[in-house]
PDB file of N, CA and C in Angstrom:
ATOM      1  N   UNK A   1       0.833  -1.183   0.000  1.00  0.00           N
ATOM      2  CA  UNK A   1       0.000   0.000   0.000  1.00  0.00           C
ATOM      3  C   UNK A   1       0.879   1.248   0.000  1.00  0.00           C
ATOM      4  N   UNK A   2       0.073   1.830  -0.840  1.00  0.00           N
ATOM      5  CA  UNK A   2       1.138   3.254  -1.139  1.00  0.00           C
ATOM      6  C   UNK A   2       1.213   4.123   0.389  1.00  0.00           C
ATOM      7  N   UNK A   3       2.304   5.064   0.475  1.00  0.00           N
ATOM      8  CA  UNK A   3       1.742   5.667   2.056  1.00  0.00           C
ATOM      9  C   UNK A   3       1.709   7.039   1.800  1.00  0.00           C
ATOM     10  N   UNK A   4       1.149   7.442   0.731  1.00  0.00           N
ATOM     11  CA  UNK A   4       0.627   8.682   0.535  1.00  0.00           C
ATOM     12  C   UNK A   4      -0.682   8.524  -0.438  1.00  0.00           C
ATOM     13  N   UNK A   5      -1.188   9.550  -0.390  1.00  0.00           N
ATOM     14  CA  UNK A   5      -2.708   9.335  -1.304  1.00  0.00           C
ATOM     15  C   UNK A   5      -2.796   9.874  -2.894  1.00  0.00           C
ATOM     16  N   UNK A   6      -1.572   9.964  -2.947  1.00  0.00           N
ATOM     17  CA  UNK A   6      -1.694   9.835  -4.286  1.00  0.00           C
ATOM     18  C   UNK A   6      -0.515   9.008  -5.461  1.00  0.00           C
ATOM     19  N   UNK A   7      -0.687   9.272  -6.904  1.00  0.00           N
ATOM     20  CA  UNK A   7       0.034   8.407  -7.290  1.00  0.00           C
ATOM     21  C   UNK A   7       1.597   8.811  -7.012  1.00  0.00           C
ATOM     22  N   UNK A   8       2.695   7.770  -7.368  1.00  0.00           N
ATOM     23  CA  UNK A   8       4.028   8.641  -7.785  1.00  0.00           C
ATOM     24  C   UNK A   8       4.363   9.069  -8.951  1.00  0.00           C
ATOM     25  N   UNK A   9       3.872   8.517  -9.551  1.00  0.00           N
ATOM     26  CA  UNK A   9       3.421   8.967 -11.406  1.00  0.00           C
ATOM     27  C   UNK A   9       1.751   8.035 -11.792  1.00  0.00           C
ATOM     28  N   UNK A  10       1.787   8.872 -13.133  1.00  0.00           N
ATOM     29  CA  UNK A  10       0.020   8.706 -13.391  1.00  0.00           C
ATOM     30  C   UNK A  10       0.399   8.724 -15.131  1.00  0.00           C
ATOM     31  N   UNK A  11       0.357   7.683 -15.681  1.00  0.00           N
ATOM     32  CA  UNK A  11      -0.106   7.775 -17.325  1.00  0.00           C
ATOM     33  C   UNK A  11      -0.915   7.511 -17.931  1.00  0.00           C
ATOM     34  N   UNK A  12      -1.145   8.693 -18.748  1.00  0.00           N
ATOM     35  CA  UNK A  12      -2.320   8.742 -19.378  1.00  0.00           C
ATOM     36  C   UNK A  12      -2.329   9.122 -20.732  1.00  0.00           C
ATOM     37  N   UNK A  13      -2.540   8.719 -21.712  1.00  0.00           N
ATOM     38  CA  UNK A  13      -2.695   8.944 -23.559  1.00  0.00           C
ATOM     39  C   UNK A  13      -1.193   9.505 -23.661  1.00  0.00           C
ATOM     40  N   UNK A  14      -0.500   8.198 -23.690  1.00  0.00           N
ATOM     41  CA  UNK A  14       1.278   8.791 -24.126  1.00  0.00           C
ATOM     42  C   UNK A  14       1.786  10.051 -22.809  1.00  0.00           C
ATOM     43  N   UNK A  15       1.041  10.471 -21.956  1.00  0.00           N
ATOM     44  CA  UNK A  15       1.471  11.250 -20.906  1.00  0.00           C
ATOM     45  C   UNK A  15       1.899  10.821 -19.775  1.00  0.00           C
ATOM     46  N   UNK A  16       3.224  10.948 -18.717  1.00  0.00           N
ATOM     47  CA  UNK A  16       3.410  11.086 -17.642  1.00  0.00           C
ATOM     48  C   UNK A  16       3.946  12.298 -16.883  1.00  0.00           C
ATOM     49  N   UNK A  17       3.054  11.875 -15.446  1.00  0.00           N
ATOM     50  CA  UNK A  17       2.798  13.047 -15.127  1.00  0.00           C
ATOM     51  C   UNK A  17       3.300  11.937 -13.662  1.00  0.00           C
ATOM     52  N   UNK A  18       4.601  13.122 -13.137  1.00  0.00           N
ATOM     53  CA  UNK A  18       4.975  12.433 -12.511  1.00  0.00           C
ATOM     54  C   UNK A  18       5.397  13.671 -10.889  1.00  0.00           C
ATOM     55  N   UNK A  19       4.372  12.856  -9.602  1.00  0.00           N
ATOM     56  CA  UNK A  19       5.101  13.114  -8.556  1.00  0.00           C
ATOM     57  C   UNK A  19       6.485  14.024  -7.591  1.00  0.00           C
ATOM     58  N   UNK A  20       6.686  15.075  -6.939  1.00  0.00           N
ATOM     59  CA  UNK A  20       7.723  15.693  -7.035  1.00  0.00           C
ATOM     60  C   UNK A  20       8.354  14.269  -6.452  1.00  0.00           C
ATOM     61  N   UNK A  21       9.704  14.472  -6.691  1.00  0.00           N
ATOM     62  CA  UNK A  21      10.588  13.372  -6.520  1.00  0.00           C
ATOM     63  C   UNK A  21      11.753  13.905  -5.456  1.00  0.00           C
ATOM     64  N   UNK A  22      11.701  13.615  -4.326  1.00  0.00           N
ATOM     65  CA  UNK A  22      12.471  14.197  -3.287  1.00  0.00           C
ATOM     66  C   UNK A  22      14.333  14.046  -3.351  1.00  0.00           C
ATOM     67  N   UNK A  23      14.934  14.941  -2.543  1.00  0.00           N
ATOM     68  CA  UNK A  23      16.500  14.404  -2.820  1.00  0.00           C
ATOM     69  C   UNK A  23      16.850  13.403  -1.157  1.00  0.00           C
ATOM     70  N   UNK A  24      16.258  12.183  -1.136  1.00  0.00           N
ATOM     71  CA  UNK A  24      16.505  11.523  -0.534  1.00  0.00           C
ATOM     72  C   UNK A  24      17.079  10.478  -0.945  1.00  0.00           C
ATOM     73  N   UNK A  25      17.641   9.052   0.176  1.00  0.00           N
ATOM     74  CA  UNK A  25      17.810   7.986  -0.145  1.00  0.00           C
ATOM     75  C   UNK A  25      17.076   7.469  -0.795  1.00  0.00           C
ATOM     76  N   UNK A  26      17.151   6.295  -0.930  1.00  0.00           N
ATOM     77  CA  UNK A  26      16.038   4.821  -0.938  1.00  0.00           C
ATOM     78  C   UNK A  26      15.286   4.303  -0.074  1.00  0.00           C
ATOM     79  N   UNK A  27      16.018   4.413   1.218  1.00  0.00           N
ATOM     80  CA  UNK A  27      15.240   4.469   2.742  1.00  0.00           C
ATOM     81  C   UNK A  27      14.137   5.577   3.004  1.00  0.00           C
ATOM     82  N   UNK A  28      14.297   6.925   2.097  1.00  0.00           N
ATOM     83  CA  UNK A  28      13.260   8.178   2.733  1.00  0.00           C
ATOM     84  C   UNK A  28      14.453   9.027   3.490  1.00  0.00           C
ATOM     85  N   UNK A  29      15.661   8.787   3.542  1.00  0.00           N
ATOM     86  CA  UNK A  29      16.461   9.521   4.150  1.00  0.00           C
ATOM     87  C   UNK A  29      17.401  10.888   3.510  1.00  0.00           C
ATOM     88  N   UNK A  30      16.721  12.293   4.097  1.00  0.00           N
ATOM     89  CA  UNK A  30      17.700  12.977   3.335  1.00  0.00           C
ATOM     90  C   UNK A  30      18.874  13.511   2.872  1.00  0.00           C
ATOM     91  N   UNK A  31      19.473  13.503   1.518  1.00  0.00           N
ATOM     92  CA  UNK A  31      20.681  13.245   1.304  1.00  0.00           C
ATOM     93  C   UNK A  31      21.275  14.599   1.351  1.00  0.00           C
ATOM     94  N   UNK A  32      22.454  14.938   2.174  1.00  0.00           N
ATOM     95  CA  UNK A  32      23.063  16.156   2.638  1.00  0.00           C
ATOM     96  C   UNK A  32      23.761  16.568   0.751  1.00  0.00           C
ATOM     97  N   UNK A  33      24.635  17.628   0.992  1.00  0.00           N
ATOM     98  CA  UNK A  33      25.220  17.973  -0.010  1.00  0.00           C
ATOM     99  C   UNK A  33      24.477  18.529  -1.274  1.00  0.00           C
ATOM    100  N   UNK A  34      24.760  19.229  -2.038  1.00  0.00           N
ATOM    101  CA  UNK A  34      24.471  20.348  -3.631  1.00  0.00           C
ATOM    102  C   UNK A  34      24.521  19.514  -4.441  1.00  0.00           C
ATOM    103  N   UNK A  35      25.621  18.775  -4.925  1.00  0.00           N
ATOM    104  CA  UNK A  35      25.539  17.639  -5.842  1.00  0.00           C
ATOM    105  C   UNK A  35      24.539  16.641  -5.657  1.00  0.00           C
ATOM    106  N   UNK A  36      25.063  16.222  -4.462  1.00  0.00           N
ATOM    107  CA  UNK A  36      24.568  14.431  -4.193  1.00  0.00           C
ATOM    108  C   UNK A  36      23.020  14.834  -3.720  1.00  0.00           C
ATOM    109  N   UNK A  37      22.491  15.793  -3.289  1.00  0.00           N
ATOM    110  CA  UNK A  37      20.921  16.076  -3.435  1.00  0.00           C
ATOM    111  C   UNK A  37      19.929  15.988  -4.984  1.00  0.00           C
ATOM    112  N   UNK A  38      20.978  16.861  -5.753  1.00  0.00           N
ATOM    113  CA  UNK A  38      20.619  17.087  -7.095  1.00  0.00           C
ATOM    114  C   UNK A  38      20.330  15.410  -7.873  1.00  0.00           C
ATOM    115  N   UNK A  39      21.220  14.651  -7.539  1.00  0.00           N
ATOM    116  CA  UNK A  39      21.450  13.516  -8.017  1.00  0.00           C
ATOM    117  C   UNK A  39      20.476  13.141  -7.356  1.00  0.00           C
ATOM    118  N   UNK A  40      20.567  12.523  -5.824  1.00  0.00           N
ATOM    119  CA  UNK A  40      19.473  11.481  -5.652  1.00  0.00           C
ATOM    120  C   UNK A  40      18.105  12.154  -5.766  1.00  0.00           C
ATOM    121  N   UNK A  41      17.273  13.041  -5.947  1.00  0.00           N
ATOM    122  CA  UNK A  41      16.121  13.825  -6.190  1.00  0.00           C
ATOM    123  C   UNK A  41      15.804  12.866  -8.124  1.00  0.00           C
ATOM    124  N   UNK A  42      17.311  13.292  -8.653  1.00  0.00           N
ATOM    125  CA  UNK A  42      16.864  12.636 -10.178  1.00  0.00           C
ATOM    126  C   UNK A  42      16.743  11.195 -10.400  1.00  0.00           C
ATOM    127  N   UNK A  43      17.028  10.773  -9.166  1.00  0.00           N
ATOM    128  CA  UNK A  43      17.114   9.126  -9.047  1.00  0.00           C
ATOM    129  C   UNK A  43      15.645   8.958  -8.808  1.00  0.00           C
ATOM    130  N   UNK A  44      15.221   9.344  -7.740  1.00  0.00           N
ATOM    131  CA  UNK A  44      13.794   9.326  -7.331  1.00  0.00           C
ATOM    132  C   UNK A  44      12.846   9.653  -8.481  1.00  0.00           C
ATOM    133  N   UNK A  45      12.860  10.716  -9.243  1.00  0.00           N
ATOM    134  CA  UNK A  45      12.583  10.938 -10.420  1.00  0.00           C
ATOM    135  C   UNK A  45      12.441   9.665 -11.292  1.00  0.00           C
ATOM    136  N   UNK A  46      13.220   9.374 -11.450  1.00  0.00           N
ATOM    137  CA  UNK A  46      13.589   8.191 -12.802  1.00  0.00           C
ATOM    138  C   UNK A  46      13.040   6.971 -11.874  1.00  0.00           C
ATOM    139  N   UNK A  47      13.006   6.785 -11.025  1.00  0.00           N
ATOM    140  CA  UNK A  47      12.353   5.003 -10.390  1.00  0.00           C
ATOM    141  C   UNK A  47      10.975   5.931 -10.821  1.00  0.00           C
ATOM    142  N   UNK A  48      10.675   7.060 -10.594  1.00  0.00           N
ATOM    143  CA  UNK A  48       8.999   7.413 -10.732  1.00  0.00           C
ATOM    144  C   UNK A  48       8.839   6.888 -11.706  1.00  0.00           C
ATOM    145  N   UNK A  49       9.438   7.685 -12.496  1.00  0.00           N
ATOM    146  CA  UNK A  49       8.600   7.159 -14.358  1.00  0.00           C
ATOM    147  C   UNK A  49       8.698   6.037 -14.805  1.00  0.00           C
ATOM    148  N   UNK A  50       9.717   4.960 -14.082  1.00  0.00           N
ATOM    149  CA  UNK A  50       9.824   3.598 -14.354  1.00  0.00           C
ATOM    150  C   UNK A  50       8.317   3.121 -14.042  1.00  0.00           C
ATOM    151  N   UNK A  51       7.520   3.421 -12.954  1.00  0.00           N
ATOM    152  CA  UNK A  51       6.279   3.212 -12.991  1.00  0.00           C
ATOM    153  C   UNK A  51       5.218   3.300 -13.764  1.00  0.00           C
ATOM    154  N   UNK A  52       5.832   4.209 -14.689  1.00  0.00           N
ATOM    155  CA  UNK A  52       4.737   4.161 -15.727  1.00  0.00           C
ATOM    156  C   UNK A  52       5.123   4.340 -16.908  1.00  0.00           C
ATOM    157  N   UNK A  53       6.259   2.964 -17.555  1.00  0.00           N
ATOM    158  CA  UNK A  53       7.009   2.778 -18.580  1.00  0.00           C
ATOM    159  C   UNK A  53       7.456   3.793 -18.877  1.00  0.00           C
ATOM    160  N   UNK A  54       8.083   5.139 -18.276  1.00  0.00           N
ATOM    161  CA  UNK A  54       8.906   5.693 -18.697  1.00  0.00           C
ATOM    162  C   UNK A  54      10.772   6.131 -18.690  1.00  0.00           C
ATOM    163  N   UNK A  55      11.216   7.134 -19.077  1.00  0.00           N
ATOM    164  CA  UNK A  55      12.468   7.373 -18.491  1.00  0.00           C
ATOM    165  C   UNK A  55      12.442   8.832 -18.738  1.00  0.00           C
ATOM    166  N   UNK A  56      14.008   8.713 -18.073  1.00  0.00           N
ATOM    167  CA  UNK A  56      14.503  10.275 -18.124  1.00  0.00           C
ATOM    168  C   UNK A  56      14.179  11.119 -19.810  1.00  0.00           C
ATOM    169  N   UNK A  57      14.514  10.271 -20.712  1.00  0.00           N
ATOM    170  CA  UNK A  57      14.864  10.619 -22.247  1.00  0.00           C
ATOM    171  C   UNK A  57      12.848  11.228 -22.328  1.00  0.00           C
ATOM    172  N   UNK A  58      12.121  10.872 -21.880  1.00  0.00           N
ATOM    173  CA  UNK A  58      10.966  11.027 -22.247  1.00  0.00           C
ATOM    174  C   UNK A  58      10.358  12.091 -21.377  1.00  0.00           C
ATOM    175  N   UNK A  59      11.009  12.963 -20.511  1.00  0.00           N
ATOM    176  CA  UNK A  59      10.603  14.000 -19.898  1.00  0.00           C
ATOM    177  C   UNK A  59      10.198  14.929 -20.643  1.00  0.00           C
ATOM    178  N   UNK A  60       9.259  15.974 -20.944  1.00  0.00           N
ATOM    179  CA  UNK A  60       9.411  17.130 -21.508  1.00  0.00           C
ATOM    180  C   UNK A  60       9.324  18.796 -20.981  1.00  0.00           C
ATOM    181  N   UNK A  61       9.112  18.420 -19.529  1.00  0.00           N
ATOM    182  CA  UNK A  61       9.417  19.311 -18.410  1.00  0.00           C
ATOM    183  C   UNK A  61       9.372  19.415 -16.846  1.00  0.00           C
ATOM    184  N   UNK A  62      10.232  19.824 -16.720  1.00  0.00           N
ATOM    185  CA  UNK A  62      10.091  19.610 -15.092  1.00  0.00           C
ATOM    186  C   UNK A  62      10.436  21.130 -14.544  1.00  0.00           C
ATOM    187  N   UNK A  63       9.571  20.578 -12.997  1.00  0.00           N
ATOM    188  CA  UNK A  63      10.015  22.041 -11.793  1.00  0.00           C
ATOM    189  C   UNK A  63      10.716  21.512 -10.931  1.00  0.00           C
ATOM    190  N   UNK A  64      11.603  22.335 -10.427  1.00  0.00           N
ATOM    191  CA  UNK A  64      12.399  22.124  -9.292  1.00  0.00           C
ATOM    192  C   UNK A  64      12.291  23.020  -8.272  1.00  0.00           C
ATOM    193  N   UNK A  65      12.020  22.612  -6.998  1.00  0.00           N
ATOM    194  CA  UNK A  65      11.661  23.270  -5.960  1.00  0.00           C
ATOM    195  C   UNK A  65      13.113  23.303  -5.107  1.00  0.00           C
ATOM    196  N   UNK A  66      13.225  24.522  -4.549  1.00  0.00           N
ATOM    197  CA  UNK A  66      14.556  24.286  -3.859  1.00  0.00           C
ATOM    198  C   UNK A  66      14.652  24.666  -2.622  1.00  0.00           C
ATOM    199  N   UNK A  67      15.270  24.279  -1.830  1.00  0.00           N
ATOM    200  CA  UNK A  67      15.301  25.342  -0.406  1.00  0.00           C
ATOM    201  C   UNK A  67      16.112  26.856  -0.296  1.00  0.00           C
ATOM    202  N   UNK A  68      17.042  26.527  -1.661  1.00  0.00           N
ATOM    203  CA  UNK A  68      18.197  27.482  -1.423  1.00  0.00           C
ATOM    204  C   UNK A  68      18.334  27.503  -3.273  1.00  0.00           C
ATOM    205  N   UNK A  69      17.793  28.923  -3.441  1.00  0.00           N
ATOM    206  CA  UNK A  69      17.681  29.358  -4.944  1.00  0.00           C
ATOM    207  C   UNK A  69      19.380  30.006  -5.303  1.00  0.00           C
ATOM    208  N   UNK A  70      20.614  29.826  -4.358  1.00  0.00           N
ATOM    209  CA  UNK A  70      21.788  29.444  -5.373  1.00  0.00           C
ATOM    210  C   UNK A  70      22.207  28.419  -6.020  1.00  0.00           C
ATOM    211  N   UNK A  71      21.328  27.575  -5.684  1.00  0.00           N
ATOM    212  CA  UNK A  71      21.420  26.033  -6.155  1.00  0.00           C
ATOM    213  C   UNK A  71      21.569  26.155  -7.980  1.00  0.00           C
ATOM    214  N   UNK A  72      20.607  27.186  -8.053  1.00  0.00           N
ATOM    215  CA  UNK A  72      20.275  26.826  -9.521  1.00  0.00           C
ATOM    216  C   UNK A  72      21.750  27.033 -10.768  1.00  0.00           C
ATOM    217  N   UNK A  73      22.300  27.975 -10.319  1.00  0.00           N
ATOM    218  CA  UNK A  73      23.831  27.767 -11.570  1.00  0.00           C
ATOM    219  C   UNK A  73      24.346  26.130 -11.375  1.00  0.00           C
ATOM    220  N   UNK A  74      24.179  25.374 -10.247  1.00  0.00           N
ATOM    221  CA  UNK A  74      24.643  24.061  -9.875  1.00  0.00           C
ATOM    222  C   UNK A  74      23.851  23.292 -10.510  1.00  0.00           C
ATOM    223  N   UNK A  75      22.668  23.413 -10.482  1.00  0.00           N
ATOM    224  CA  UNK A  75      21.649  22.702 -11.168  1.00  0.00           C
ATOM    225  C   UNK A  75      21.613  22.889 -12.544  1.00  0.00           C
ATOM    226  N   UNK A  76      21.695  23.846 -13.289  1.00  0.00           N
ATOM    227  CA  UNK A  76      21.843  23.937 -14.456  1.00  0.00           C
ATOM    228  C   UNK A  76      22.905  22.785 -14.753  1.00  0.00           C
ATOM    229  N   UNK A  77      24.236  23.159 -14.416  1.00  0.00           N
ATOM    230  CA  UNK A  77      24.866  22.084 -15.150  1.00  0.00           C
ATOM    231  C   UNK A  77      24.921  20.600 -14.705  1.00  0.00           C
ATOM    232  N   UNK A  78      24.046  20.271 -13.813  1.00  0.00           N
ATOM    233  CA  UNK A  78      23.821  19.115 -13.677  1.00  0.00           C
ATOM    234  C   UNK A  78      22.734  18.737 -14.640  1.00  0.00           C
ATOM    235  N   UNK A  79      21.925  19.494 -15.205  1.00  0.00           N
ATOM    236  CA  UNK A  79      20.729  19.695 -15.710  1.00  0.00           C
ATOM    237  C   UNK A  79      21.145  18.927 -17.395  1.00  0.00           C
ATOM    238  N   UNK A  80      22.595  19.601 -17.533  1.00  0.00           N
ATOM    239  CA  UNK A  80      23.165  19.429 -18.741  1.00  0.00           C
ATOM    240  C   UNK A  80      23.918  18.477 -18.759  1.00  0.00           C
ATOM    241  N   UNK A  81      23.753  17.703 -17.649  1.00  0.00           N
ATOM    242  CA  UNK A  81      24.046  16.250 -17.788  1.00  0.00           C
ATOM    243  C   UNK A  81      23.854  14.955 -17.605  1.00  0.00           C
ATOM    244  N   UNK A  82      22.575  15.478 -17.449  1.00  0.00           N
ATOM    245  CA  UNK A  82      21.545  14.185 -17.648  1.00  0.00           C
ATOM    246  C   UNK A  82      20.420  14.558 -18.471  1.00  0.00           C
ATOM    247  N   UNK A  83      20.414  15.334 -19.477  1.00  0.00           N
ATOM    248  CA  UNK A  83      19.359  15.785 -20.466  1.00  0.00           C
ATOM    249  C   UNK A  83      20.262  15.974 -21.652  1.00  0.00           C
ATOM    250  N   UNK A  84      19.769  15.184 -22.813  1.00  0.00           N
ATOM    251  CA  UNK A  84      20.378  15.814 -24.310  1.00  0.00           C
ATOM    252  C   UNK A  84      19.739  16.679 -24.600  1.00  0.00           C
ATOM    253  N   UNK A  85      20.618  17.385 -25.838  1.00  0.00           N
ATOM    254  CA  UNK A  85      19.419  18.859 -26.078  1.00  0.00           C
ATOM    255  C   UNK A  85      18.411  18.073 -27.594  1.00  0.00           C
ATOM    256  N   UNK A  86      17.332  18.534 -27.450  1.00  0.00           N
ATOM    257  CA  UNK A  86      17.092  19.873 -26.774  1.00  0.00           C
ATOM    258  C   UNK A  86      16.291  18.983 -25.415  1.00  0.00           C
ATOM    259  N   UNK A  87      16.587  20.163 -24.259  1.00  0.00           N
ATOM    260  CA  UNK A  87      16.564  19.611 -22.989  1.00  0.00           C
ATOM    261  C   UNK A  87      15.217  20.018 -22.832  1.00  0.00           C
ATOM    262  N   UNK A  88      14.923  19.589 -22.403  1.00  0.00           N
ATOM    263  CA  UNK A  88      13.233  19.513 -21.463  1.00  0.00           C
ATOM    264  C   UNK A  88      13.119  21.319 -20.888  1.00  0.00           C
ATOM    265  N   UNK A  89      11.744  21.955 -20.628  1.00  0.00           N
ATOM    266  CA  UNK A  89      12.132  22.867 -20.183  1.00  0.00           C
ATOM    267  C   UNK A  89      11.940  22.823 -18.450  1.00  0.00           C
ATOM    268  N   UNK A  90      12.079  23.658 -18.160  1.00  0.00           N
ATOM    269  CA  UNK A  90      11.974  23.691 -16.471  1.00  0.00           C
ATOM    270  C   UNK A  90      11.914  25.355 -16.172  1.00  0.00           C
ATOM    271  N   UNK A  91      11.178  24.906 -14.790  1.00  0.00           N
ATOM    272  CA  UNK A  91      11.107  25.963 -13.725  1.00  0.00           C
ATOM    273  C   UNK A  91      11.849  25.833 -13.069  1.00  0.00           C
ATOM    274  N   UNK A  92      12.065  27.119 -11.708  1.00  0.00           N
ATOM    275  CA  UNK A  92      13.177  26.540 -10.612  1.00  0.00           C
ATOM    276  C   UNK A  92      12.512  27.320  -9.868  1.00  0.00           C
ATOM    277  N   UNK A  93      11.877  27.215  -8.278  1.00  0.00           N
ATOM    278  CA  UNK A  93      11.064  27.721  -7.445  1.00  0.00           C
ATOM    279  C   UNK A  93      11.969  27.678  -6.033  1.00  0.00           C
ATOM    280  N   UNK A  94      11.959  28.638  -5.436  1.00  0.00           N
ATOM    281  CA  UNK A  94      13.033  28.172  -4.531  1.00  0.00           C
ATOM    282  C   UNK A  94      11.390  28.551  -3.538  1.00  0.00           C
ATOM    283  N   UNK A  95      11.496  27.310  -2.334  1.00  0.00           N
ATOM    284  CA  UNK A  95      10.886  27.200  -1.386  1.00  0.00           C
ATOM    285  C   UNK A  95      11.062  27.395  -0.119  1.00  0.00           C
ATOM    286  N   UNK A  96      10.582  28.146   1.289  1.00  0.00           N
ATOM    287  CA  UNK A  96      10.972  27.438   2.529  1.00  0.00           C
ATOM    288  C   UNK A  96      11.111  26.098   2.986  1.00  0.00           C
ATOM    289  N   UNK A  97      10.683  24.893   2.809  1.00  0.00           N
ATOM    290  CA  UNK A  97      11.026  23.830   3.061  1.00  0.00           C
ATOM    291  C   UNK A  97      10.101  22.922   2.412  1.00  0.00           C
ATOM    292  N   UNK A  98      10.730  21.920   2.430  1.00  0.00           N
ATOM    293  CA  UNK A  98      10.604  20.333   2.252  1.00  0.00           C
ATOM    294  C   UNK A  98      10.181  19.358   2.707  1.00  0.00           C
ATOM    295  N   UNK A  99       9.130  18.308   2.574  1.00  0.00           N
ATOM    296  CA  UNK A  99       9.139  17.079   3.524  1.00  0.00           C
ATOM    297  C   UNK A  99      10.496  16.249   3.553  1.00  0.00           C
ATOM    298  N   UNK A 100      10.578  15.431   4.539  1.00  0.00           N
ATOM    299  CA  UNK A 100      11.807  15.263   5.596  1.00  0.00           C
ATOM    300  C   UNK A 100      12.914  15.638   5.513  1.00  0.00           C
ATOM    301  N   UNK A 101      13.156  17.135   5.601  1.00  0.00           N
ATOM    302  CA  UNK A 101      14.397  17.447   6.007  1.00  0.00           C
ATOM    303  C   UNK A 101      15.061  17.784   4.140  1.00  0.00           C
ATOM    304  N   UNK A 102      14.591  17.154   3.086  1.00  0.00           N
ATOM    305  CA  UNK A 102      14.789  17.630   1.450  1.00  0.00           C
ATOM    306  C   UNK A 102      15.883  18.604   0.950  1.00  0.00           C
ATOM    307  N   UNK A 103      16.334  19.199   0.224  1.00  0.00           N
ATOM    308  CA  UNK A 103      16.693  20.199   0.111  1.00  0.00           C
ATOM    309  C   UNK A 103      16.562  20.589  -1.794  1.00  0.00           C
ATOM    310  N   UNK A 104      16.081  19.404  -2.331  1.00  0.00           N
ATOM    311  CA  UNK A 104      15.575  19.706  -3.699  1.00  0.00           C
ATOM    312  C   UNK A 104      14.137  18.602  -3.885  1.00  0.00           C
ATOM    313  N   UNK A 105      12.903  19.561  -4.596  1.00  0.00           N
ATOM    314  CA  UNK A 105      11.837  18.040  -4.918  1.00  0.00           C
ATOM    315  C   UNK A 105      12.233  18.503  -6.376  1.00  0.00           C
ATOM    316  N   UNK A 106      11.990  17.695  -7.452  1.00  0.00           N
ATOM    317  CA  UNK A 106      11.734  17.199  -8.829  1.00  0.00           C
ATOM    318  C   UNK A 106      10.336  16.956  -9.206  1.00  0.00           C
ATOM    319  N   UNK A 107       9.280  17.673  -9.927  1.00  0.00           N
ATOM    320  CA  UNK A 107       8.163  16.883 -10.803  1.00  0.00           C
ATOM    321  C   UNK A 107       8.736  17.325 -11.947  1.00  0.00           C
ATOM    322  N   UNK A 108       7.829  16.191 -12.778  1.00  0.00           N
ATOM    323  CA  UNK A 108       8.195  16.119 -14.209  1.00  0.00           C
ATOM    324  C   UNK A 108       7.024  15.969 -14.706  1.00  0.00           C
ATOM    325  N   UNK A 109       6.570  15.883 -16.421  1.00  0.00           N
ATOM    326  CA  UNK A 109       5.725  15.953 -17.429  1.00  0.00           C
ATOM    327  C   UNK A 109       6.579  15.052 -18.138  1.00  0.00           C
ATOM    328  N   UNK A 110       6.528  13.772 -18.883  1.00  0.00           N
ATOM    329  CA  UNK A 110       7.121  13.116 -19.946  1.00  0.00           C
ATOM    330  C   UNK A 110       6.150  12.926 -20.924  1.00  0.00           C
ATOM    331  N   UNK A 111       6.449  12.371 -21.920  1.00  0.00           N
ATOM    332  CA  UNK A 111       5.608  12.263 -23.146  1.00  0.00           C
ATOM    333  C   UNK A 111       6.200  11.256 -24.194  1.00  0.00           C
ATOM    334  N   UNK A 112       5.515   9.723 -24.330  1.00  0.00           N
ATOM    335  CA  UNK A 112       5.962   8.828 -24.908  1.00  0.00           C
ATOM    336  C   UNK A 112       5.017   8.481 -26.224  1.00  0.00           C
ATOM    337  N   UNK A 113       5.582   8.864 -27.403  1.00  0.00           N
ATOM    338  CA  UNK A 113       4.443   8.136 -28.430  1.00  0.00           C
ATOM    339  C   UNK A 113       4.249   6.748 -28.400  1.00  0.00           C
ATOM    340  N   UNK A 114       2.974   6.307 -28.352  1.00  0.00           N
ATOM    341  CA  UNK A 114       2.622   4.502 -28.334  1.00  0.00           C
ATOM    342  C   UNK A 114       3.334   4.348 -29.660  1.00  0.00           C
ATOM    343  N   UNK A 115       3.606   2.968 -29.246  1.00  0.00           N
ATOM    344  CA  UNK A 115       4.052   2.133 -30.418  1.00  0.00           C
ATOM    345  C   UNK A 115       3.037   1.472 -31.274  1.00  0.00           C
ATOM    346  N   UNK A 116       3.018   1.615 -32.084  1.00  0.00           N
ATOM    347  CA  UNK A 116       2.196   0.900 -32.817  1.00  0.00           C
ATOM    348  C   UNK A 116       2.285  -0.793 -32.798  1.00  0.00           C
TER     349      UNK A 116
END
């Protein structure tokens, strides 16, 4: 049973629509550091869309919520390295806080044409 009330991603007609994706562990634990937040937030991300046959390559936009809006020159080029161009677009929202302790969430929008 899920332990929140809603989905972590949701697809619908070639659309996913996916959950903010926290910068925690695998446990729910949050991961300290600028990099290694950025990273595990996109990890969480990517197990999302695995839920609903997707991946990273099939994003076509995401927001990033932050605690700390210098993040974003850091994020950019992390941004540029896990996205080919042309890259997905994005927001960047810097927030007061996070559920547990966070310091970046991730939602995304992907978009997969069915296969015939």
């Amino acid at each position: 049973m899920n332990a929140h009330p809603y989905s972590p991603a949701f697809g619908i007609a070639g659309f996913g629509f996916v959950s903010g994706a926290l910068s925690v562990d695998e446990h729910g634990v949050a991961v300290p550091g600028r990099r290694d937040a950025l990273e595990a937030a996109m990890a969480r991300l990517s197990e999302r869309l695995g839920t609903v046959d997707m991946t990273l390559e099939d994003v076509v936009k995401t927001t990033y919520f932050v605690t700390d809006i210098s993040l974003r020159d850091e994020a950019n080029r992390h941004y540029e390295t896990v996205f080919a161009e042309p890259r997905p677009a994005r927001s960047f929202v810097a927030v007061a806080d996070l559920p547990y302790g966070a310091t970046v969430e991730i939602e995304a929008i992907a978009h997969k044409t069915p296969q015939p």
